[in-house]
N, C-alpha and C. Protein backbone atom coordinates (compact mmCIF):
# COMPACT_ATOMS: atom_id res chain seq x y z
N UNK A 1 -25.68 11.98 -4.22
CA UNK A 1 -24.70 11.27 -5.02
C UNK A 1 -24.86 9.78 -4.78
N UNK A 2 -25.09 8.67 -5.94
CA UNK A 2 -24.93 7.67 -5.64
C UNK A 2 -24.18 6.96 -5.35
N UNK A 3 -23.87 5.61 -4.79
CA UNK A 3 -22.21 5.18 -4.51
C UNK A 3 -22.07 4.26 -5.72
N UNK A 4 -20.63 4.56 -5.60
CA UNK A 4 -20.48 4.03 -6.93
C UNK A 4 -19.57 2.39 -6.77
N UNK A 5 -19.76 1.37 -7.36
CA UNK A 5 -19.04 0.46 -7.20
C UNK A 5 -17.90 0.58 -7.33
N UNK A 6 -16.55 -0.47 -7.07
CA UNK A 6 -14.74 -0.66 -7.18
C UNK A 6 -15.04 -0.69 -8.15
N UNK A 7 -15.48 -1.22 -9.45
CA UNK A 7 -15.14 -1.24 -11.04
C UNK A 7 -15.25 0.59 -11.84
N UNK A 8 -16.19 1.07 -11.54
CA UNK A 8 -16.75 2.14 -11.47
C UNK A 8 -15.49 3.31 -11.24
N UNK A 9 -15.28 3.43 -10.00
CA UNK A 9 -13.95 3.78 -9.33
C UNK A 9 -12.65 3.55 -10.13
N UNK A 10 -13.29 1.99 -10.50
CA UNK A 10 -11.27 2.09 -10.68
C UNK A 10 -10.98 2.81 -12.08
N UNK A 11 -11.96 2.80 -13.20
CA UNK A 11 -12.36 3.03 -14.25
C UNK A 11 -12.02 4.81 -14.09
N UNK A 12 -12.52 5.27 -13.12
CA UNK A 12 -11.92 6.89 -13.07
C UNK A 12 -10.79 6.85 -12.62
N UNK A 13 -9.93 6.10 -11.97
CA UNK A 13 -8.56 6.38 -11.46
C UNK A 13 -7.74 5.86 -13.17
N UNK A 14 -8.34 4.90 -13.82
CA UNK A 14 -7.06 4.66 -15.11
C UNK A 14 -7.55 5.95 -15.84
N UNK A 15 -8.56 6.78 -15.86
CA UNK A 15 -9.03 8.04 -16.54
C UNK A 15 -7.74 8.83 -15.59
N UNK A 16 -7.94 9.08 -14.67
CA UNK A 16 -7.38 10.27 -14.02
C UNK A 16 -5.73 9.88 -13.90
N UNK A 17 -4.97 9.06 -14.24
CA UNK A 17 -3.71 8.31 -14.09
C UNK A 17 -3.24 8.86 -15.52
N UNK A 18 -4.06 8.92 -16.40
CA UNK A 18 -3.75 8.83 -17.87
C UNK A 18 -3.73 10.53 -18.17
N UNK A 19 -4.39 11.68 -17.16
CA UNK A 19 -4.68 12.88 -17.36
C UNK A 19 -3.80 13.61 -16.25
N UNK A 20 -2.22 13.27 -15.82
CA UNK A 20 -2.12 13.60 -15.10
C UNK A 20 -2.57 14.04 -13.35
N UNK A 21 -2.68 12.57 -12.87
CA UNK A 21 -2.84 12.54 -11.52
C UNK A 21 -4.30 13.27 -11.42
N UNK A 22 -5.13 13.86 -12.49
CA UNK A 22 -6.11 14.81 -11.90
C UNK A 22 -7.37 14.49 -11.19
N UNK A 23 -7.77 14.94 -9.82
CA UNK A 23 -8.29 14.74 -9.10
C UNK A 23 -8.00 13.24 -8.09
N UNK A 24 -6.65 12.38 -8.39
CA UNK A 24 -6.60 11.59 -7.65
C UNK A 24 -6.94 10.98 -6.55
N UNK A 25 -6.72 12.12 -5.34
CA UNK A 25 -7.10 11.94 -4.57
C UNK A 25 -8.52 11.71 -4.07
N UNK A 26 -9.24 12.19 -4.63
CA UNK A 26 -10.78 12.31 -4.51
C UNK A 26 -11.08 10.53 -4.95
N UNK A 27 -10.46 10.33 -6.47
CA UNK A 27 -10.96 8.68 -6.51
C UNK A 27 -10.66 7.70 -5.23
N UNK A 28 -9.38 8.14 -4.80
CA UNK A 28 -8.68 6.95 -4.21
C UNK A 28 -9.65 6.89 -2.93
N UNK A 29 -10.24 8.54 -2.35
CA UNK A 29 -11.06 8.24 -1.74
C UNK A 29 -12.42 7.55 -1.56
N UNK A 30 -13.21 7.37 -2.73
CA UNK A 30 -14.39 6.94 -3.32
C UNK A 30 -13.98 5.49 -3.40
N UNK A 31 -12.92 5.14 -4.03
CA UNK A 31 -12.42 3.72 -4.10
C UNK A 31 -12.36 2.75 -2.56
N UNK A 32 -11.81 3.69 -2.30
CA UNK A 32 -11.72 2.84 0.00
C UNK A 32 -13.24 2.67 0.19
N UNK A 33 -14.02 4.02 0.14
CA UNK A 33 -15.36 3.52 0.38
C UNK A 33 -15.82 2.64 -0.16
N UNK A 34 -15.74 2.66 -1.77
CA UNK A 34 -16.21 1.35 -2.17
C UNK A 34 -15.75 -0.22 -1.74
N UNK A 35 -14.75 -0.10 -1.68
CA UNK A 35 -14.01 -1.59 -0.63
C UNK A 35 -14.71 -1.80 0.42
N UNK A 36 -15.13 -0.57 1.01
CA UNK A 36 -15.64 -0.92 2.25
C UNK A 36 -17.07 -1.41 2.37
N UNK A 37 -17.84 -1.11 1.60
CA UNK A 37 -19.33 -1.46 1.16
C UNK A 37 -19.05 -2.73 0.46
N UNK A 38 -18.21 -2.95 -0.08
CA UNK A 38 -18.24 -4.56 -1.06
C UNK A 38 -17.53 -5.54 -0.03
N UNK A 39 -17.00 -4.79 0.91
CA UNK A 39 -15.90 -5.99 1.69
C UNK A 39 -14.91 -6.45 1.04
N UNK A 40 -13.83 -5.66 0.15
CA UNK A 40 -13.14 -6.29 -0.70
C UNK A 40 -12.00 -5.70 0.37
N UNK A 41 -10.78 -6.69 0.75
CA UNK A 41 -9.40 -6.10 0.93
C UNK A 41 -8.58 -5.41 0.37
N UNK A 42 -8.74 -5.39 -1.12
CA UNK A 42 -7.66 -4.46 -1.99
C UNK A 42 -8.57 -4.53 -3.65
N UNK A 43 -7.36 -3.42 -3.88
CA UNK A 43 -8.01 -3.12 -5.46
C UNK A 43 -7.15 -3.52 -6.43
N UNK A 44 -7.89 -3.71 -7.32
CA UNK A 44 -6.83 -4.97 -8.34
C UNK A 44 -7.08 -3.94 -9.73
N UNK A 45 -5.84 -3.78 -10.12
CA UNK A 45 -5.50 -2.90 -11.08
C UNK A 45 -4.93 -3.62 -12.45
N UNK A 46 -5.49 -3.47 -13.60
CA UNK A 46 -4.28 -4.01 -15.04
C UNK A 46 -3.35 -3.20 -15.30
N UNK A 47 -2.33 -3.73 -14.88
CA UNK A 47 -1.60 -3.17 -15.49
C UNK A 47 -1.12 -1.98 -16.74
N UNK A 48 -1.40 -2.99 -18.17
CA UNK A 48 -1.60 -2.51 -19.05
C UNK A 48 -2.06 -1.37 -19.47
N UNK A 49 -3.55 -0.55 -18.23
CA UNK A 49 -4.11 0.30 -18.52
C UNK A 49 -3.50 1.75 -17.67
N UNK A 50 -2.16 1.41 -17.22
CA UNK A 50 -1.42 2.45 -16.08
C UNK A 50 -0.79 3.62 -17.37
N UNK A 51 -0.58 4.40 -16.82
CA UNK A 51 0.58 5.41 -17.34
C UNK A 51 1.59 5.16 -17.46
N UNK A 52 2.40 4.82 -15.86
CA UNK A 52 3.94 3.87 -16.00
C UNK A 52 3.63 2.32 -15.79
N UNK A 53 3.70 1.95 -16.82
CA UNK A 53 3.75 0.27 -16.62
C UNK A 53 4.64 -0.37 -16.60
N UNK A 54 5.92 -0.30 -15.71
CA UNK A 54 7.16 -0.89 -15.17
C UNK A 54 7.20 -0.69 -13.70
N UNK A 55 7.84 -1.80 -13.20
CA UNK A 55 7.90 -1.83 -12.00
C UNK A 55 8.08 -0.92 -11.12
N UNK A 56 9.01 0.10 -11.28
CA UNK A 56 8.57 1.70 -10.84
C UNK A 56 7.60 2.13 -10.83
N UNK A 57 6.87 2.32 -11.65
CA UNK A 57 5.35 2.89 -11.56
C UNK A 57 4.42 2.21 -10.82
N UNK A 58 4.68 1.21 -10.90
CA UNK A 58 3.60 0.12 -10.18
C UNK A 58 3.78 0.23 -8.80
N UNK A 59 5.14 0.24 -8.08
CA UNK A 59 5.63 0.29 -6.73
C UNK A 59 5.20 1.56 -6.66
N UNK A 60 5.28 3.00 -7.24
CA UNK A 60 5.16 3.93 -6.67
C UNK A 60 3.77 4.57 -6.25
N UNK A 61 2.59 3.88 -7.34
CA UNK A 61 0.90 3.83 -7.34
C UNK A 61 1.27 2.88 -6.12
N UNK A 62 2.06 1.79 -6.00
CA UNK A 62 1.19 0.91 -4.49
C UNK A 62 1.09 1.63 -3.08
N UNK A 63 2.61 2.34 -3.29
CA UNK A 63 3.10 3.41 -1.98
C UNK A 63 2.11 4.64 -2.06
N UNK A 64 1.70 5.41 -2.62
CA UNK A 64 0.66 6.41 -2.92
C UNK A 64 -0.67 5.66 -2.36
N UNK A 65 -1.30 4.43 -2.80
CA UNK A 65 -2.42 4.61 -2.58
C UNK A 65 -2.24 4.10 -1.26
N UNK A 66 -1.46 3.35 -0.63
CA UNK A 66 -1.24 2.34 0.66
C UNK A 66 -1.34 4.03 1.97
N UNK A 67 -0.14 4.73 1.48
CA UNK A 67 -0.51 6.04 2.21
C UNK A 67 -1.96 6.19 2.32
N UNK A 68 -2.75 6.47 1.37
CA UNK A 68 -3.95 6.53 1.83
C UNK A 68 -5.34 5.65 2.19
N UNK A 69 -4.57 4.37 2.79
CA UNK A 69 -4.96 3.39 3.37
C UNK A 69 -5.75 2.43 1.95
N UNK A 70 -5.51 2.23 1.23
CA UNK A 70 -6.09 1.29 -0.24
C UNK A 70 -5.02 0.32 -0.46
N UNK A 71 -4.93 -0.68 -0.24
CA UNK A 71 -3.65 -1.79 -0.76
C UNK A 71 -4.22 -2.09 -1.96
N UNK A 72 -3.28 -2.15 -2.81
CA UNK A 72 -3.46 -2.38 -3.99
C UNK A 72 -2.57 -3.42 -4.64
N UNK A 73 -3.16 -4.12 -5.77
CA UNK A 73 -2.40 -5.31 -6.04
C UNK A 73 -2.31 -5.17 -8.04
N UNK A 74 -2.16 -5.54 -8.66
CA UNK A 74 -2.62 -5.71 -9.85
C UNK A 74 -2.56 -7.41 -10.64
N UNK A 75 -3.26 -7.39 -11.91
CA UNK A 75 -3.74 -8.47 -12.41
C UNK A 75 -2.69 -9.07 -13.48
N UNK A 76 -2.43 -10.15 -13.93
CA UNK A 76 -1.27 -10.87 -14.17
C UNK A 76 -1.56 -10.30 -16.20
């Protein structure tokens, strides 16, 4: 399996966000690795492209992925 870049990644989590949570966990894992190979501190998300796009949703994706060690921020 090749590794896949954070853009790559994040691109399956707004797929899998939009299809009911499916396989989440597996991206969020692929996503940390990728941070970790790019050296990036966090993953930067649009908004726009979420399921819940109100501040609820947004707080509750930050608490979800932060549990599984990914801080996440999103883009203005």
């Amino acid at each position: 399996m090749s590794e896949q870049t954070v853009a790559e990644v994040t691109e399956k989590i707004y797929a899998s966000l939009q299809s009911d949570n499916a396989d989440i966990d597996d991206h969020i894992a692929s996503l940390k690795a990728a941070l970790a190979r790019e050296g990036a501190a966090e993953a930067v998300f649009d908004p726009a492209k979420l399921a819940q796009n109100n501040r609820s949703g947004r707080k509750m994706m930050q608490a979800y992925f932060r549990q599984r060690g990914v801080r996440v921020s999103f883009s203005a």
